[in-house]
PDB file of N, CA and C in Angstrom:
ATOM      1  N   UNK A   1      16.980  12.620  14.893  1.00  0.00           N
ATOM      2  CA  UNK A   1      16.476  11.707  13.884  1.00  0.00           C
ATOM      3  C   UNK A   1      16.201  12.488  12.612  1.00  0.00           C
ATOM      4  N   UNK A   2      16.478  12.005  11.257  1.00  0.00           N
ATOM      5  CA  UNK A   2      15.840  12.854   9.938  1.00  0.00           C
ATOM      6  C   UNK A   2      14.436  12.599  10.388  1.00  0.00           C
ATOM      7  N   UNK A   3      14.219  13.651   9.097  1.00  0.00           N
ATOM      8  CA  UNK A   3      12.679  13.775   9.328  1.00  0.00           C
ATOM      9  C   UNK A   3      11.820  12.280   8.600  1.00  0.00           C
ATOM     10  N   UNK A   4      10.703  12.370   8.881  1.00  0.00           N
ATOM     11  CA  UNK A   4      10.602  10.805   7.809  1.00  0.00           C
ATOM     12  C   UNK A   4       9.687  11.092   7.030  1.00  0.00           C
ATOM     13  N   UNK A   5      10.022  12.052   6.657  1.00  0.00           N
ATOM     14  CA  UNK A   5       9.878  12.469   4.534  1.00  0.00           C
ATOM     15  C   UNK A   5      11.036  11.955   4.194  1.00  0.00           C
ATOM     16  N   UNK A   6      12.118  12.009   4.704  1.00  0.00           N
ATOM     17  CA  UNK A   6      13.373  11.161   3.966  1.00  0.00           C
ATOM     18  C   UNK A   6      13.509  10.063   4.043  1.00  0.00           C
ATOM     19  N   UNK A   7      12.681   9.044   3.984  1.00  0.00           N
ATOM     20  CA  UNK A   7      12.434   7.274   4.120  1.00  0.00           C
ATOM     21  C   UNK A   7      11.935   7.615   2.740  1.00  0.00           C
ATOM     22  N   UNK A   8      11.940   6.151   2.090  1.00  0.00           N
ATOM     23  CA  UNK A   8      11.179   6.077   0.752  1.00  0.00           C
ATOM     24  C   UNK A   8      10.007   4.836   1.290  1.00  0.00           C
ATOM     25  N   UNK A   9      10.019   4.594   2.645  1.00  0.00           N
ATOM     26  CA  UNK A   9       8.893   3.796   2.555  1.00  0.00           C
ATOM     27  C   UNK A   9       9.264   3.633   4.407  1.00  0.00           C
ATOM     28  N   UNK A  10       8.209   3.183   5.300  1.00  0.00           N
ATOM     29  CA  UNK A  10       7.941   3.423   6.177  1.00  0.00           C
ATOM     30  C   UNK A  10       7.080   2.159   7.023  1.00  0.00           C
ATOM     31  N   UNK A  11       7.556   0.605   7.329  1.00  0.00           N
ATOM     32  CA  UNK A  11       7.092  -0.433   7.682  1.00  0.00           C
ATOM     33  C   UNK A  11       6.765  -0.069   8.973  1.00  0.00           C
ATOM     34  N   UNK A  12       5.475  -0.442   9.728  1.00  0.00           N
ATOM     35  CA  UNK A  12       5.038  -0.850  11.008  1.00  0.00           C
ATOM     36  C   UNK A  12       5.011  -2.234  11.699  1.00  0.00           C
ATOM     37  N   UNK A  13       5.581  -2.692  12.107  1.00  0.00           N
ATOM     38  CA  UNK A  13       5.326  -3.911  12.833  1.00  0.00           C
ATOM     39  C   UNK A  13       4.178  -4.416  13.509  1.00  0.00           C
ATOM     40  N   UNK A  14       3.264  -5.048  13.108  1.00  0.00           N
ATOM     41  CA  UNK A  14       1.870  -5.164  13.990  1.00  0.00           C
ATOM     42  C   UNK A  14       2.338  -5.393  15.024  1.00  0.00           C
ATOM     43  N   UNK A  15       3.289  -6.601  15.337  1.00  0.00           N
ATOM     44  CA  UNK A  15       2.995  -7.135  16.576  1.00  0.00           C
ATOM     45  C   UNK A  15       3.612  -6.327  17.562  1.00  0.00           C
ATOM     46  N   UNK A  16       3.637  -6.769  18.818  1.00  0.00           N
ATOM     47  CA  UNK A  16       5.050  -5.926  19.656  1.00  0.00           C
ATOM     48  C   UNK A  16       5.995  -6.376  20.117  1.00  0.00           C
ATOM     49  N   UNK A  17       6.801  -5.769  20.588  1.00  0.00           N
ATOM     50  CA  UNK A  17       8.390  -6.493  20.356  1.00  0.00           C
ATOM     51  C   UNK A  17       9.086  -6.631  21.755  1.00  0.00           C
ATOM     52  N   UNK A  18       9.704  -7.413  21.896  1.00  0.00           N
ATOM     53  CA  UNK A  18      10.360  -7.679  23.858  1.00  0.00           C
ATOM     54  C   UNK A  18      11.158  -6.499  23.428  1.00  0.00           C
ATOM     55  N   UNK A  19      10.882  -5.120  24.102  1.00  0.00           N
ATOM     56  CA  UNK A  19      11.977  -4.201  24.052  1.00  0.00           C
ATOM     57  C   UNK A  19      13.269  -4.391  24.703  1.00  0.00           C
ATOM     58  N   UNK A  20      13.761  -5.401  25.084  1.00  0.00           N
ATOM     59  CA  UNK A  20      14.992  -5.217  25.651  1.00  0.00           C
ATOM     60  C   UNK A  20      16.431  -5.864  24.337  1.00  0.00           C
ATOM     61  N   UNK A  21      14.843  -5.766  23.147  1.00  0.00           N
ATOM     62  CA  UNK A  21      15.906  -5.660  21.855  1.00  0.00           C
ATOM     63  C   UNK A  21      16.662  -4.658  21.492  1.00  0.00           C
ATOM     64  N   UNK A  22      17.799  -4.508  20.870  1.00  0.00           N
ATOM     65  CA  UNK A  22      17.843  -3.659  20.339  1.00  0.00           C
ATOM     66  C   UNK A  22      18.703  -3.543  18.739  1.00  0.00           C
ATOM     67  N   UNK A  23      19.558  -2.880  18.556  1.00  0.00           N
ATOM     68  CA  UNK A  23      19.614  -3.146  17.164  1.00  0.00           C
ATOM     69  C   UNK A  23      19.525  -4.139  16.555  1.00  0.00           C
ATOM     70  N   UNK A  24      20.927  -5.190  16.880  1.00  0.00           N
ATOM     71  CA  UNK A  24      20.554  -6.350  16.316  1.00  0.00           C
ATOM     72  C   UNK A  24      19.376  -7.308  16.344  1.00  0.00           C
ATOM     73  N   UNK A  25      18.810  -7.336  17.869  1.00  0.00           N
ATOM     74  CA  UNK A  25      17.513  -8.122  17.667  1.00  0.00           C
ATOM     75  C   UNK A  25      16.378  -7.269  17.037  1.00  0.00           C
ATOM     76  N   UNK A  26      16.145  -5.991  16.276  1.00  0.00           N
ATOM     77  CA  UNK A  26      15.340  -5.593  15.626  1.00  0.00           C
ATOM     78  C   UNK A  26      15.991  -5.850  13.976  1.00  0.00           C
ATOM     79  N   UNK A  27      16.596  -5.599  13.978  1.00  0.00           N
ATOM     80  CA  UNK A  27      17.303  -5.942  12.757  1.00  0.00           C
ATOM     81  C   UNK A  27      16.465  -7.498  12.303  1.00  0.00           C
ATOM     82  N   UNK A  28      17.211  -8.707  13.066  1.00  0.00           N
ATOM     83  CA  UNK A  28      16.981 -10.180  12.955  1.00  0.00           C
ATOM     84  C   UNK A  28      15.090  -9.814  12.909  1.00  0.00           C
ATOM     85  N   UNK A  29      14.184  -9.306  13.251  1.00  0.00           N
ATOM     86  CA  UNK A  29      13.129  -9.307  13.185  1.00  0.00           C
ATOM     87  C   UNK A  29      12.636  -9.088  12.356  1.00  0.00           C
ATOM     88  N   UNK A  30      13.216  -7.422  11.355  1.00  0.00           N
ATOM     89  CA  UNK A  30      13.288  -7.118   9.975  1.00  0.00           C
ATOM     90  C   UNK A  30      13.070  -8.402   9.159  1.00  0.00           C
ATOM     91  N   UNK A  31      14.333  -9.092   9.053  1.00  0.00           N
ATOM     92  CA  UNK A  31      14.745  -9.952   8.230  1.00  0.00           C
ATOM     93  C   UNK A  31      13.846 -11.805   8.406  1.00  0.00           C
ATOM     94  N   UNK A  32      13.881 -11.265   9.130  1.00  0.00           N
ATOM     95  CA  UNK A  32      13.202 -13.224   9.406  1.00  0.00           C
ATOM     96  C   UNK A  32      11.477 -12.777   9.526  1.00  0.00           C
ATOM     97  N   UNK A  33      11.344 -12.318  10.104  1.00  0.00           N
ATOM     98  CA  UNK A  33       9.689 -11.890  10.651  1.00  0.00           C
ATOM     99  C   UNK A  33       8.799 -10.948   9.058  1.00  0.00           C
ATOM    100  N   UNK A  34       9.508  -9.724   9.387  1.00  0.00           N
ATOM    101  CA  UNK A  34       9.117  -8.964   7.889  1.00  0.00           C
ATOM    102  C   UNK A  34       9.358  -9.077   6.543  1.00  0.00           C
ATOM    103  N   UNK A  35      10.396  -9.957   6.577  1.00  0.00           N
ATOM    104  CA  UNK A  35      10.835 -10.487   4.778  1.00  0.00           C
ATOM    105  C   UNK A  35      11.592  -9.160   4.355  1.00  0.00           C
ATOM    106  N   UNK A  36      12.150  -8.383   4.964  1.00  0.00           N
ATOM    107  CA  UNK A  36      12.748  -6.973   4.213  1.00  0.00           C
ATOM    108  C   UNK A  36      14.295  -6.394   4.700  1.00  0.00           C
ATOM    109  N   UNK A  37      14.304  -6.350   3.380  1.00  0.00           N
ATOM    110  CA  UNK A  37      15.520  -5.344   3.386  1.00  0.00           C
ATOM    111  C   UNK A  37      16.290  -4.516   4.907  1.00  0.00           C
ATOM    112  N   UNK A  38      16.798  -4.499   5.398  1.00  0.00           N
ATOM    113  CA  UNK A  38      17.304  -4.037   6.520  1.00  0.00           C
ATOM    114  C   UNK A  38      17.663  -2.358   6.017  1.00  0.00           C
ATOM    115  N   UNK A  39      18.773  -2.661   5.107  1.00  0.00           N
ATOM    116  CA  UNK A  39      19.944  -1.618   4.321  1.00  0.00           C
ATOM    117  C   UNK A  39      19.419  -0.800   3.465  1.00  0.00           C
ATOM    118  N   UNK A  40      17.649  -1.091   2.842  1.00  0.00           N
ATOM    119  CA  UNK A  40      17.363  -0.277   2.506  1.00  0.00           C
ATOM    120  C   UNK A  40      16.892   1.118   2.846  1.00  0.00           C
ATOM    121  N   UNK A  41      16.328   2.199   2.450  1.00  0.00           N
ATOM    122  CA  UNK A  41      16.073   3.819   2.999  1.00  0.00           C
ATOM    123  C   UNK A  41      15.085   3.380   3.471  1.00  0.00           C
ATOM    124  N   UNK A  42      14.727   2.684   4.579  1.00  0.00           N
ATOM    125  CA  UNK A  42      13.111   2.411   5.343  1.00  0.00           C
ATOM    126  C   UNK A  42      12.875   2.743   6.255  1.00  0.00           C
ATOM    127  N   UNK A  43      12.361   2.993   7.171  1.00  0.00           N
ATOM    128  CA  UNK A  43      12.184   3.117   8.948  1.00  0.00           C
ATOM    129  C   UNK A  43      10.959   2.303   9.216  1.00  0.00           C
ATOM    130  N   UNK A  44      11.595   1.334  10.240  1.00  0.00           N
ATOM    131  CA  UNK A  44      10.859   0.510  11.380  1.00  0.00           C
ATOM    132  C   UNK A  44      10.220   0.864  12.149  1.00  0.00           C
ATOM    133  N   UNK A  45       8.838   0.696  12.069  1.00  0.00           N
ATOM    134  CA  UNK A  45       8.701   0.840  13.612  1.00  0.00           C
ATOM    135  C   UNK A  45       7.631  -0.440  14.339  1.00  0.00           C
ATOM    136  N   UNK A  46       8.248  -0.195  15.761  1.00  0.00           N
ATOM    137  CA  UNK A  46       8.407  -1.263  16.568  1.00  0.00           C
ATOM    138  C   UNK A  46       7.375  -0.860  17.976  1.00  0.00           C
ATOM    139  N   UNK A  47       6.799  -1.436  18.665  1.00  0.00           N
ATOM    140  CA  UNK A  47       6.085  -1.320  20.101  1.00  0.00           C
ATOM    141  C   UNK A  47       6.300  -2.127  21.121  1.00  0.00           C
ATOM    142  N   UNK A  48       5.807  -1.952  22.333  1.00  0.00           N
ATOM    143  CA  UNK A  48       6.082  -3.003  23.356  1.00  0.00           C
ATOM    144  C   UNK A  48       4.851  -3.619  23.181  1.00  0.00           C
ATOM    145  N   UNK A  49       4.629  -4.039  24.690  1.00  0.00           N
ATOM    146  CA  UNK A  49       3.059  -4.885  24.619  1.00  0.00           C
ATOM    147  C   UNK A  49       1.629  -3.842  24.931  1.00  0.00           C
ATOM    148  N   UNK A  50       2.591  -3.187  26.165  1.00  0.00           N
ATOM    149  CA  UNK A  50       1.673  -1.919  26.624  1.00  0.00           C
ATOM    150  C   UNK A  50       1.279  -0.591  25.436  1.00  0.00           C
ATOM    151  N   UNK A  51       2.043  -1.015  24.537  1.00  0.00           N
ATOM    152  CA  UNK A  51       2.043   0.468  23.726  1.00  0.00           C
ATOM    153  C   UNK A  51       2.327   1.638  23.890  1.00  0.00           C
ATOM    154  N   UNK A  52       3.055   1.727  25.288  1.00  0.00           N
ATOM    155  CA  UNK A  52       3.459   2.592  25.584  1.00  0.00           C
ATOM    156  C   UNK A  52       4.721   3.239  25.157  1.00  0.00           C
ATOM    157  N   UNK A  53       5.356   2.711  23.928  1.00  0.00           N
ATOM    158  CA  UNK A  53       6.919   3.241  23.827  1.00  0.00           C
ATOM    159  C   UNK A  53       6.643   2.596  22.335  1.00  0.00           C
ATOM    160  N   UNK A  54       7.950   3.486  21.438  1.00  0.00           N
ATOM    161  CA  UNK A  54       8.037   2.704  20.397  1.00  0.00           C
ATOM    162  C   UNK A  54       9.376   3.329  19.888  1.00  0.00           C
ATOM    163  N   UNK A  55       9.841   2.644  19.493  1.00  0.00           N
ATOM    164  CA  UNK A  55      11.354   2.471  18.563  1.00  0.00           C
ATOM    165  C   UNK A  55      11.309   2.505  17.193  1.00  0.00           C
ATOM    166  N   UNK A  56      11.861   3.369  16.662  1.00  0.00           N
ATOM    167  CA  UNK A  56      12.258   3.482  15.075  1.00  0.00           C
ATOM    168  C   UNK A  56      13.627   2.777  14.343  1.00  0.00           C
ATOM    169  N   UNK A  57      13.743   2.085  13.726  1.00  0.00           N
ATOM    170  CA  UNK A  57      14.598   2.031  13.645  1.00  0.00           C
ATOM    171  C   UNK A  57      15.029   2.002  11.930  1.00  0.00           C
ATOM    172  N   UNK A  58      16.350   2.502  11.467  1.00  0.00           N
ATOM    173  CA  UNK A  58      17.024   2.538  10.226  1.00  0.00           C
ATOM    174  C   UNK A  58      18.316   2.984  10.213  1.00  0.00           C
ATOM    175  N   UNK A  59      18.620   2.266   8.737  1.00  0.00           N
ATOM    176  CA  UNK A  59      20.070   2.118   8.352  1.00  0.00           C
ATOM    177  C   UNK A  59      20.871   3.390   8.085  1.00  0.00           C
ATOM    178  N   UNK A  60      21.812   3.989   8.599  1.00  0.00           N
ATOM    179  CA  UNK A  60      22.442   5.677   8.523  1.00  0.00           C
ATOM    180  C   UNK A  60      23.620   5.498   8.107  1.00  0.00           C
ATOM    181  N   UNK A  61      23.801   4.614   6.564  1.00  0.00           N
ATOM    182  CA  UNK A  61      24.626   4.571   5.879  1.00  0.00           C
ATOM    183  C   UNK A  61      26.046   3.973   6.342  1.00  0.00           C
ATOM    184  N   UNK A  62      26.493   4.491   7.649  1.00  0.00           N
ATOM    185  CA  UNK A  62      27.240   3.569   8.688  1.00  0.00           C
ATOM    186  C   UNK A  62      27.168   2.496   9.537  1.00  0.00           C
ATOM    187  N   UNK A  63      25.717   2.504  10.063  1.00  0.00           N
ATOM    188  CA  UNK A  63      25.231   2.139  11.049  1.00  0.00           C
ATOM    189  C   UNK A  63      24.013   1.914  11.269  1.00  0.00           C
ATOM    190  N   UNK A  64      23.554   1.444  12.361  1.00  0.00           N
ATOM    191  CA  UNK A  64      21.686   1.411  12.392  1.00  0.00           C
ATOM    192  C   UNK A  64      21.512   2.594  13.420  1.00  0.00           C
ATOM    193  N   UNK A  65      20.572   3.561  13.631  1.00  0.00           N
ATOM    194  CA  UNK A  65      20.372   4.891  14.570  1.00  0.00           C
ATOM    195  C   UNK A  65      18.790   4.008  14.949  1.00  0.00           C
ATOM    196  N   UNK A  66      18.700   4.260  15.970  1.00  0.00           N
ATOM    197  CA  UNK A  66      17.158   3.769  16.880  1.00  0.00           C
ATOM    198  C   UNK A  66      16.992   5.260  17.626  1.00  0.00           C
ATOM    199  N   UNK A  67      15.891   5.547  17.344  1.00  0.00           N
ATOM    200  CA  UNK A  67      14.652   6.422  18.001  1.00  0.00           C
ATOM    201  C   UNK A  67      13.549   5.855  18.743  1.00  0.00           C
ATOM    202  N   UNK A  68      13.909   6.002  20.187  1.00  0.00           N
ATOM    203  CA  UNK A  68      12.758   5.700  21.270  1.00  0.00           C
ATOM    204  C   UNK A  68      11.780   6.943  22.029  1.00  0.00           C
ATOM    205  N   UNK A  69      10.805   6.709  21.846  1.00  0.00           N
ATOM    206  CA  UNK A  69       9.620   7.022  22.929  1.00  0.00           C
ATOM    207  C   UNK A  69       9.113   6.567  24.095  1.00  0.00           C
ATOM    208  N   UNK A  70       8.731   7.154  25.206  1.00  0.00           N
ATOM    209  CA  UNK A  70       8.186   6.690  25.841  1.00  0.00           C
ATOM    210  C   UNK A  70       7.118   7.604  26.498  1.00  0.00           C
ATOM    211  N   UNK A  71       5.429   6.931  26.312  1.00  0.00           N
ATOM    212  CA  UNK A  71       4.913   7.542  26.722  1.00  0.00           C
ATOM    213  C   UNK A  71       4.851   7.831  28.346  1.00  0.00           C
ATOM    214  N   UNK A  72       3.843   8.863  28.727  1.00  0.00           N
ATOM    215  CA  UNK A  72       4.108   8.880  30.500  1.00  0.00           C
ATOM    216  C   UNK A  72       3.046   8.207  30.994  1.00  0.00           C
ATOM    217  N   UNK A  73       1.683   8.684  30.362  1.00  0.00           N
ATOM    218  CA  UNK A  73       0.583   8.435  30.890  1.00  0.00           C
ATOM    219  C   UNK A  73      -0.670   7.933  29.881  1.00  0.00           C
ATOM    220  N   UNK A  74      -0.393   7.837  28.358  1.00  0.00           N
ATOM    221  CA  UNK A  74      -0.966   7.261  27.336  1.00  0.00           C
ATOM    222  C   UNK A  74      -0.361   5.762  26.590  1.00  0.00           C
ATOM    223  N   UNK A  75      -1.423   5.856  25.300  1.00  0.00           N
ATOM    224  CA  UNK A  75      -0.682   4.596  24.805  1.00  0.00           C
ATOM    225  C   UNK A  75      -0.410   5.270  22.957  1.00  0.00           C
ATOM    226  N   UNK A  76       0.039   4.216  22.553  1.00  0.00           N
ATOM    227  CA  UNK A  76      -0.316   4.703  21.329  1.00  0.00           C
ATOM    228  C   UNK A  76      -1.505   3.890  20.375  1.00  0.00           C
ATOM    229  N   UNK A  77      -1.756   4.310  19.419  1.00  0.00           N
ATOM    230  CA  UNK A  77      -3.375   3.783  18.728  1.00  0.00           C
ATOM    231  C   UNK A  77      -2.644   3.162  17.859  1.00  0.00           C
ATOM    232  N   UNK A  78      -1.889   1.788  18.147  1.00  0.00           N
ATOM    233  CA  UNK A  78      -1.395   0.843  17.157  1.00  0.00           C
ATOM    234  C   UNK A  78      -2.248   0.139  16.143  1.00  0.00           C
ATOM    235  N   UNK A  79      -2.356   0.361  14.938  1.00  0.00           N
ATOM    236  CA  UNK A  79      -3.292  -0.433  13.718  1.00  0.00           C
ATOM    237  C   UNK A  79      -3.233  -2.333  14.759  1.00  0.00           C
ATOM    238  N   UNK A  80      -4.250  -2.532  14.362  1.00  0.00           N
ATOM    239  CA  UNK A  80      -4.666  -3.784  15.101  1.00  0.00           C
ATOM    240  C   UNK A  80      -4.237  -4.979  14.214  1.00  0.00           C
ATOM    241  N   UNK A  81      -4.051  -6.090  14.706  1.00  0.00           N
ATOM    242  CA  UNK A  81      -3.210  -7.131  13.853  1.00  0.00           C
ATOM    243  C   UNK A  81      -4.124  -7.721  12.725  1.00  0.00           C
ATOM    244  N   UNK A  82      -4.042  -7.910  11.526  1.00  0.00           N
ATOM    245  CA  UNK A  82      -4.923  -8.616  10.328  1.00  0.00           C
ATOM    246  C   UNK A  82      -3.914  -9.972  10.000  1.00  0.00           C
ATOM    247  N   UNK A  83      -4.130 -10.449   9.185  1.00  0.00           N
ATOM    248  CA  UNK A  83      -3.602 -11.654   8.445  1.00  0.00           C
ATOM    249  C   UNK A  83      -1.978 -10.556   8.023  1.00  0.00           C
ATOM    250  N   UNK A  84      -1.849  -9.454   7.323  1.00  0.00           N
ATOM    251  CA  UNK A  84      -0.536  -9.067   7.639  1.00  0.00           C
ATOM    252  C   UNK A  84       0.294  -8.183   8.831  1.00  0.00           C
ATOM    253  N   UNK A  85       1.219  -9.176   9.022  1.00  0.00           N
ATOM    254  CA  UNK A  85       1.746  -8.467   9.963  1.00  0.00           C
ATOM    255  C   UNK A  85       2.486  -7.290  10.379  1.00  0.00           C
ATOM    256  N   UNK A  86       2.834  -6.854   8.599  1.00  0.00           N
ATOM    257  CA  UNK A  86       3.403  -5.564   8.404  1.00  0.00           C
ATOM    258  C   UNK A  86       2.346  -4.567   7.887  1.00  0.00           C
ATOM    259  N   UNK A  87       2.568  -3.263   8.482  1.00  0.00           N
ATOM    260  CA  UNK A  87       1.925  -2.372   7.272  1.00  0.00           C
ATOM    261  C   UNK A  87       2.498  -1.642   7.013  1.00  0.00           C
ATOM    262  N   UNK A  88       2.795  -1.156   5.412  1.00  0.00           N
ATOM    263  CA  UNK A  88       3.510   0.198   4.860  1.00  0.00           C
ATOM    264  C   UNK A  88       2.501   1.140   5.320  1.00  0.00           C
ATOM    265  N   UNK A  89       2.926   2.060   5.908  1.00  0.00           N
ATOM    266  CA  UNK A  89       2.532   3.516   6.054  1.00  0.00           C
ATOM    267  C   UNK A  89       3.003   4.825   5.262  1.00  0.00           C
ATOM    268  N   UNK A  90       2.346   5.801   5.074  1.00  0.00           N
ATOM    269  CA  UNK A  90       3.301   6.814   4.461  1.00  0.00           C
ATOM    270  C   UNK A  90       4.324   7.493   5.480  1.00  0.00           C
ATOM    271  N   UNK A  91       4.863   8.498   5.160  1.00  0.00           N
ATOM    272  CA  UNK A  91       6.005   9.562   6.762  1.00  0.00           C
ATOM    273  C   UNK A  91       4.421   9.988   7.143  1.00  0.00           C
ATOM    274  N   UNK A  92       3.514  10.428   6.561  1.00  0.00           N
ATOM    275  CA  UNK A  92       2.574  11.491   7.372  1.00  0.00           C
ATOM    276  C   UNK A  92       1.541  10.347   7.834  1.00  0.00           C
ATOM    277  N   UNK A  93       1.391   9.423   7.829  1.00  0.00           N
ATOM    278  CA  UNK A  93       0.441   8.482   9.088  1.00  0.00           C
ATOM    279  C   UNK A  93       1.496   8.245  10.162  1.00  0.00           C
ATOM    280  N   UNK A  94       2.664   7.749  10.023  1.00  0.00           N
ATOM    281  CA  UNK A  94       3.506   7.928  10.713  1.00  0.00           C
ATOM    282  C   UNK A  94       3.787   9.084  12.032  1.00  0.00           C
ATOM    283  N   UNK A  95       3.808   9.859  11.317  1.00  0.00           N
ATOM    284  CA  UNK A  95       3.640  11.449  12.266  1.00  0.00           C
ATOM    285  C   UNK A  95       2.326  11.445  13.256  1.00  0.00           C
ATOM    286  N   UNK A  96       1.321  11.525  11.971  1.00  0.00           N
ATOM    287  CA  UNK A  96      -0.257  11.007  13.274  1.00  0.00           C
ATOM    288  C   UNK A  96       0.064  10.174  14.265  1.00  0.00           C
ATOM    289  N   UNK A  97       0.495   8.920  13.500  1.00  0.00           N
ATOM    290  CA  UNK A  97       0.580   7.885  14.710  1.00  0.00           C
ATOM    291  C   UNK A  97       1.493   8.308  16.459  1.00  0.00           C
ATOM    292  N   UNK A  98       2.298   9.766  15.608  1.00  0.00           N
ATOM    293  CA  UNK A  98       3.313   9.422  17.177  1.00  0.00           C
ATOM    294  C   UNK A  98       2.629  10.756  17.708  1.00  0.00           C
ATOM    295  N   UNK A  99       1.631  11.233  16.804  1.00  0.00           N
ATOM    296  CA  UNK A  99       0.982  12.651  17.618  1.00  0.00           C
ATOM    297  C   UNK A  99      -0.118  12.089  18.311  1.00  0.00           C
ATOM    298  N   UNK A 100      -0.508  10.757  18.473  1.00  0.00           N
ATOM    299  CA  UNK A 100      -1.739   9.992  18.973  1.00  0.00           C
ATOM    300  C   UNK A 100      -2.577   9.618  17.965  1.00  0.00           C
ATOM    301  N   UNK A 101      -2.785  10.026  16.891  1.00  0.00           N
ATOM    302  CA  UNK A 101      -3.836   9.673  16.332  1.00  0.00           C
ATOM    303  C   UNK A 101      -4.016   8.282  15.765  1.00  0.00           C
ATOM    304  N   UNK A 102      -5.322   7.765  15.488  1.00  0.00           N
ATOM    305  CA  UNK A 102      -5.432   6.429  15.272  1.00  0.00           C
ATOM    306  C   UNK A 102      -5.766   6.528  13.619  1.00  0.00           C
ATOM    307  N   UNK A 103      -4.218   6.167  13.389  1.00  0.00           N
ATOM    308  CA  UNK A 103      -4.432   6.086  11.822  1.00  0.00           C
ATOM    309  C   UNK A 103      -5.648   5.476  11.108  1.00  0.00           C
ATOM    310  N   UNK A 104      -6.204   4.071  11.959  1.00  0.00           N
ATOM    311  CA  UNK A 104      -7.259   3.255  11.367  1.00  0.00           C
ATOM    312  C   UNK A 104      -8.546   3.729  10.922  1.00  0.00           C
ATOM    313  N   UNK A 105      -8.650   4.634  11.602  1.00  0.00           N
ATOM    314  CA  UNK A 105      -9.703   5.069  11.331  1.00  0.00           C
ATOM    315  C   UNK A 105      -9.841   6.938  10.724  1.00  0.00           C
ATOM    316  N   UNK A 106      -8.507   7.004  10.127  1.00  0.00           N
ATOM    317  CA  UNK A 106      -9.014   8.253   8.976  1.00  0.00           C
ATOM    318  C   UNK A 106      -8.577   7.820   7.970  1.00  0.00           C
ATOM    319  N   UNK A 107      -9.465   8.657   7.345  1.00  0.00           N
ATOM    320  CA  UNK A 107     -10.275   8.368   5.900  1.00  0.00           C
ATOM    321  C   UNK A 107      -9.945   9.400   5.739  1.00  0.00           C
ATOM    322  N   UNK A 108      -9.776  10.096   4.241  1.00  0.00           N
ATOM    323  CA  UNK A 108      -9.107  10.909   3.686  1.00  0.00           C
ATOM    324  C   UNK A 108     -10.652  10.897   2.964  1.00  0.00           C
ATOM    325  N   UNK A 109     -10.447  12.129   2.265  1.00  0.00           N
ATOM    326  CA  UNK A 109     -12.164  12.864   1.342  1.00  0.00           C
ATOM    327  C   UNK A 109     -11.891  11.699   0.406  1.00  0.00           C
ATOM    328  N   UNK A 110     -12.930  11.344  -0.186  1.00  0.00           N
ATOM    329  CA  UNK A 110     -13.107  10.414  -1.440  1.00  0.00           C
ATOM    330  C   UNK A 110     -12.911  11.397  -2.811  1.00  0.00           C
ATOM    331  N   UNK A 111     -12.297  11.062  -3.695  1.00  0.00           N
ATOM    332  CA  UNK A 111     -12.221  11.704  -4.938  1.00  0.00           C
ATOM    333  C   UNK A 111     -13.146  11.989  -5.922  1.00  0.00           C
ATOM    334  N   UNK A 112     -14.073  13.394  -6.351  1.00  0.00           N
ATOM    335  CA  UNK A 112     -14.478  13.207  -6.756  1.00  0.00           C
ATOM    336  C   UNK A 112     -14.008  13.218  -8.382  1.00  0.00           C
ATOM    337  N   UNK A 113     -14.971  12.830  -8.890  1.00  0.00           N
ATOM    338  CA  UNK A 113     -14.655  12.540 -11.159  1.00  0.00           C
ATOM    339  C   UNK A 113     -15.962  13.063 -11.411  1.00  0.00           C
ATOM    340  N   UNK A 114     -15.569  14.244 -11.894  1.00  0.00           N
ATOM    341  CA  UNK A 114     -16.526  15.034 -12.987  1.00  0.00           C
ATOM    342  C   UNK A 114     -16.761  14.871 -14.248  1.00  0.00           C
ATOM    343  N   UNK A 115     -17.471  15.089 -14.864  1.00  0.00           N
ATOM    344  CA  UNK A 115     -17.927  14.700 -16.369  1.00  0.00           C
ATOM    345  C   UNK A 115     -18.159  15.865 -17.034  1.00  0.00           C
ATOM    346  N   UNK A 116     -17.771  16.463 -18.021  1.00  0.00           N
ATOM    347  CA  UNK A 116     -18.175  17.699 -18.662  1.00  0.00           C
ATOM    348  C   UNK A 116     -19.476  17.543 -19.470  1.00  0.00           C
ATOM    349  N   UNK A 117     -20.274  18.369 -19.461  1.00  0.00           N
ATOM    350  CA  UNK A 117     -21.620  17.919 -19.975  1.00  0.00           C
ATOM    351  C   UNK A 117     -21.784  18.799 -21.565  1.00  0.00           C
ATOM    352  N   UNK A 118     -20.390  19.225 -21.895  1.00  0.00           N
ATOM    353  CA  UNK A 118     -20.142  19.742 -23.125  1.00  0.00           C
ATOM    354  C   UNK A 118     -20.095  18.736 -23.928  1.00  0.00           C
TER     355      UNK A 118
END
């Protein structure tokens, strides 16, 4: 799989998906379910119910390439469903997400703004 610093944008699927989809029925899900672009530089990603597995999927200029996981004995810490059903992620929540971590709950340092007292 490229790495996914090379996506220009990076959709999650809240919900989860009958895995015995595969390209085309992730594709048709893209398009009817997410409102997006298929063909654009994006990567999908997709879950079962268990959370135990998840599928990537994007367009490789020829073709669609799918990247599957499956966990053995965990799940993954899927963002929980809100009023949207998609979320853009960056490549590096992405990465957390497939190293376990539960994106939802990090918080990055708050910025601080200094004032010069000159």
């Amino acid at each position: 799989m490229r790495s996914t610093s090379t996506f220009t944008k990076v959709f999650l699927c809240r919900d989860h998906v009958d895995f015995r989809k595969w390209a085309n029925g992730l594709v048709a899900l893209v398009e009817a379910d997410m409102k997006l672009d298929p063909f654009e530089s994006y990567l999908f990603a997709f879950t079962n119910r268990r959370r135990d597995k998840i599928k990537l999927l994007y367009w490789d200029k020829t073709g669609y390439a799918i990247w599957f996981k499956a966990l053995q004995e965990q799940k993954f810490l899927w963002p929980k469903r809100s009023e949207l059903a998609v979320l853009t992620l960056t490549p590096q929540q992405l990465d957390f997400l497939l190293d376990g971590y539960d994106i939802a709950k990090m918080k990055p340092h708050q910025p601080l703004k200094y004032v010069s007292s000159f």
